[in-house]
C-alpha atoms as a PDB file:
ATOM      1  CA  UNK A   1       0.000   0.000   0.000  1.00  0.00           C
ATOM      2  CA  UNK A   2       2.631   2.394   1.132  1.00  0.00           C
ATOM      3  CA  UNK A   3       4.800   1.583  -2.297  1.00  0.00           C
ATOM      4  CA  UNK A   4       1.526   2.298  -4.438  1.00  0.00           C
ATOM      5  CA  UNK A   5       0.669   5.510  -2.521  1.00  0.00           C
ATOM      6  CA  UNK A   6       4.082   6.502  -3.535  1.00  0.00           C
ATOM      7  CA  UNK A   7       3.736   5.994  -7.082  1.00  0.00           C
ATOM      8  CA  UNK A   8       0.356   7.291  -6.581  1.00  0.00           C
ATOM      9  CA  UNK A   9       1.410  10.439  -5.450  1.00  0.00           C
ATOM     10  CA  UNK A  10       3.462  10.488  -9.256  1.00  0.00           C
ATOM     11  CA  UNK A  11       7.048   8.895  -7.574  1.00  0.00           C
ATOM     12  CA  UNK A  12       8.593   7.476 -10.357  1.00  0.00           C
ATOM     13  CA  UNK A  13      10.220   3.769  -9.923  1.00  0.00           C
ATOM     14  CA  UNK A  14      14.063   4.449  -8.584  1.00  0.00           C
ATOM     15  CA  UNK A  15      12.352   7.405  -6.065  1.00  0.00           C
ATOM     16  CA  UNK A  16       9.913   5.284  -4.705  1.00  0.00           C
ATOM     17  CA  UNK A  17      12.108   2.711  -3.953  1.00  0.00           C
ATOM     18  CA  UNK A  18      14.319   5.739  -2.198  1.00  0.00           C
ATOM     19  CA  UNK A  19      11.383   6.590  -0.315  1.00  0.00           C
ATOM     20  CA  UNK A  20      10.388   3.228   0.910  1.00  0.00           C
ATOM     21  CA  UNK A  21      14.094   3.004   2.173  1.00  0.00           C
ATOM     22  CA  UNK A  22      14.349   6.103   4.125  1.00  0.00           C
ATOM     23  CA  UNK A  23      11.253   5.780   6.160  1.00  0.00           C
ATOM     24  CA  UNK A  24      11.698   2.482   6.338  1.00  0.00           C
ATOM     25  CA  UNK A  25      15.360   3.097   7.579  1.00  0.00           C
ATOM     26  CA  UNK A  26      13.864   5.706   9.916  1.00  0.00           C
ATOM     27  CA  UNK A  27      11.540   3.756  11.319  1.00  0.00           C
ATOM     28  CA  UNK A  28      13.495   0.881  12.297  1.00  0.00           C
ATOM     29  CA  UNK A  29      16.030   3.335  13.640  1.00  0.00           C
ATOM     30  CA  UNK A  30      13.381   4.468  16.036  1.00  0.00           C
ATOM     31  CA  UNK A  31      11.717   1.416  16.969  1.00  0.00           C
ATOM     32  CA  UNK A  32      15.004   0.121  17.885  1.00  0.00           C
ATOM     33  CA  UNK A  33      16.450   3.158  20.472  1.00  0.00           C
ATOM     34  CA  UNK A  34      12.543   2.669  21.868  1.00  0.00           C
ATOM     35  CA  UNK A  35      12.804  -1.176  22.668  1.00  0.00           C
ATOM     36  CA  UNK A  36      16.406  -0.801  23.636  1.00  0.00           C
ATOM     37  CA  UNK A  37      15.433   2.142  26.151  1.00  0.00           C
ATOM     38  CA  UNK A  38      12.771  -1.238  27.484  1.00  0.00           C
ATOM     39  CA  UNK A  39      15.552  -3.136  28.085  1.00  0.00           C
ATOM     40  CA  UNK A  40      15.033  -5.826  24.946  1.00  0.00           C
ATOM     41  CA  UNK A  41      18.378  -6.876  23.230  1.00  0.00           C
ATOM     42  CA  UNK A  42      18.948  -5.832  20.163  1.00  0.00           C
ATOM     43  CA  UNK A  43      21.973  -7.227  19.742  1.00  0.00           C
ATOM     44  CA  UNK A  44      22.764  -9.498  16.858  1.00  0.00           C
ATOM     45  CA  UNK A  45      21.410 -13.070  16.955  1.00  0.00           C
ATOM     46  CA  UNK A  46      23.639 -15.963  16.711  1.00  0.00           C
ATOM     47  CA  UNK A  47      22.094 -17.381  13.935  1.00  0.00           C
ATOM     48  CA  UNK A  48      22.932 -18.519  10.440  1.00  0.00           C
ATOM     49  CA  UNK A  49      20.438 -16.185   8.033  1.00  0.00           C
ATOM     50  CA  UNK A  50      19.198 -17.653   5.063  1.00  0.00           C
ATOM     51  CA  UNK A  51      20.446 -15.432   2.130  1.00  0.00           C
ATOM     52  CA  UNK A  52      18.358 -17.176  -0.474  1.00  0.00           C
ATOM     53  CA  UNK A  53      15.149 -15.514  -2.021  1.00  0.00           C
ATOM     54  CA  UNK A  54      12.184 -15.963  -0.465  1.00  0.00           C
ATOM     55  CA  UNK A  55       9.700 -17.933  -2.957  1.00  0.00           C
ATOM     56  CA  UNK A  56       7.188 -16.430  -5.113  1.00  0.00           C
ATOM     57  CA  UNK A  57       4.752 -17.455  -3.721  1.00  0.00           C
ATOM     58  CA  UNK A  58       5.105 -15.456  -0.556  1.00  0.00           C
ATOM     59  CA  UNK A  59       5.106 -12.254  -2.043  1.00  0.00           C
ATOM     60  CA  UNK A  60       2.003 -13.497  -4.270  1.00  0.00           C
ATOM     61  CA  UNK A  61      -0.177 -11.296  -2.078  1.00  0.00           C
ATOM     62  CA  UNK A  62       1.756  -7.842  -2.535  1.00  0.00           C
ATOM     63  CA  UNK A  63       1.932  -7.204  -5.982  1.00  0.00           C
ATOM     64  CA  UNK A  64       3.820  -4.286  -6.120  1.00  0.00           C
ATOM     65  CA  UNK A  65       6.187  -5.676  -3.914  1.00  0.00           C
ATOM     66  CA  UNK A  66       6.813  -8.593  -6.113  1.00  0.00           C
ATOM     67  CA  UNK A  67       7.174  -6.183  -9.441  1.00  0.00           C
ATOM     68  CA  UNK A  68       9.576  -4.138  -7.027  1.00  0.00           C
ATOM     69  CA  UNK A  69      11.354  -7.108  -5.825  1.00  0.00           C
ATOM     70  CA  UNK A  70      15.014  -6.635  -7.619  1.00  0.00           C
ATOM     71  CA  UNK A  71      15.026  -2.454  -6.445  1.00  0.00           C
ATOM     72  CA  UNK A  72      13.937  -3.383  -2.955  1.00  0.00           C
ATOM     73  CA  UNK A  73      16.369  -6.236  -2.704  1.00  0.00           C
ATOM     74  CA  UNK A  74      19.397  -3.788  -4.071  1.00  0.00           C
ATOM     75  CA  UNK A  75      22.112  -2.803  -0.715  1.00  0.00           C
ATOM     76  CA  UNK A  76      22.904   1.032  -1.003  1.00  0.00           C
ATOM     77  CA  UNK A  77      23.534   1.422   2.685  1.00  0.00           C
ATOM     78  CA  UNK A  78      26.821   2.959   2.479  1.00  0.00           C
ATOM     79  CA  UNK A  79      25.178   6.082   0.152  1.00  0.00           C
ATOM     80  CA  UNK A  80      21.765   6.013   1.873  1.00  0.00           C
ATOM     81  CA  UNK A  81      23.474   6.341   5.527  1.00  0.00           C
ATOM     82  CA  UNK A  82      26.597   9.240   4.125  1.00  0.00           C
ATOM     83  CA  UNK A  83      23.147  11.138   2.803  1.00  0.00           C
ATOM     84  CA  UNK A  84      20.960  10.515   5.793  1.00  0.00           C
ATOM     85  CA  UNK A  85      23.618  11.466   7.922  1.00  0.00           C
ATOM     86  CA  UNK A  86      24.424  15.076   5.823  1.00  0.00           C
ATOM     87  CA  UNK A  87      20.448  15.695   6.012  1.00  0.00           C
ATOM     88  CA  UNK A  88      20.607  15.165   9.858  1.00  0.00           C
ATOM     89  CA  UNK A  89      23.982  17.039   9.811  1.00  0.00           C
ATOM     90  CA  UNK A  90      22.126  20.304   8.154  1.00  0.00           C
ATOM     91  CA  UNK A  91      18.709  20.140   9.978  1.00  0.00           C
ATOM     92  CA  UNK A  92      21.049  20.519  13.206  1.00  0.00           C
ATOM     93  CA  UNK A  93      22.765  23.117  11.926  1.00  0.00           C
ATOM     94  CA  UNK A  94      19.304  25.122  10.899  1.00  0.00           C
ATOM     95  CA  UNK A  95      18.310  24.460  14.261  1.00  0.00           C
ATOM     96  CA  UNK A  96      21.346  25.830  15.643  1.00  0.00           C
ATOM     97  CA  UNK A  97      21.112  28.724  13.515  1.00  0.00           C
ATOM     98  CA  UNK A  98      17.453  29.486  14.903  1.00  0.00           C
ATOM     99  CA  UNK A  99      18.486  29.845  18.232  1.00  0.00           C
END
């Protein structure tokens, strides 16, 4: 729903998948310092992760997600994080500046 609101809203492909990524990046980022400040560990599990592609099936319910799959699946973490962390960098600044 969220990835056809996007498009929706006239995103083209590549900047809807850069939206989905940064709120979902945010989001996670949140919901982690909020459990962690419960006391759950979010540590990393010792586990072995499966790195093969979940089957077709699964995603046979979301669509979009399935015509999405190969952006979605894509690692620009390093480039996300350096521009996340430039935005956050200049929003303290402004804030700084309003003082």
């Amino acid at each position: 729903m969220f990835l056809n609101s996007l498009l929706e809203e006239g995103f083209d492909r590549e900047r809807t998948v850069a939206a989905y990524r940064a709120f979902t990046s945010f989001l996670l980022g949140h919901l982690l310092l909020e459990v962690s400040a419960m006391g759950a560990d979010v540590g990393p599990l010792d586990v072995l992760e499966d790195d093969s592609d979940p089957p077709r099936s699964a995603l046979a319910p979301y669509p979009r997600v399935e015509e999405m799959r190969g952006d979605l699946s894509e690692d620009h973490s390093a480039p996300e994080f350096d521009e996340s962390l430039e935005n956050l960098l200049d929003r303290i600044a402004r804030l700084r500046s309003e003082q």
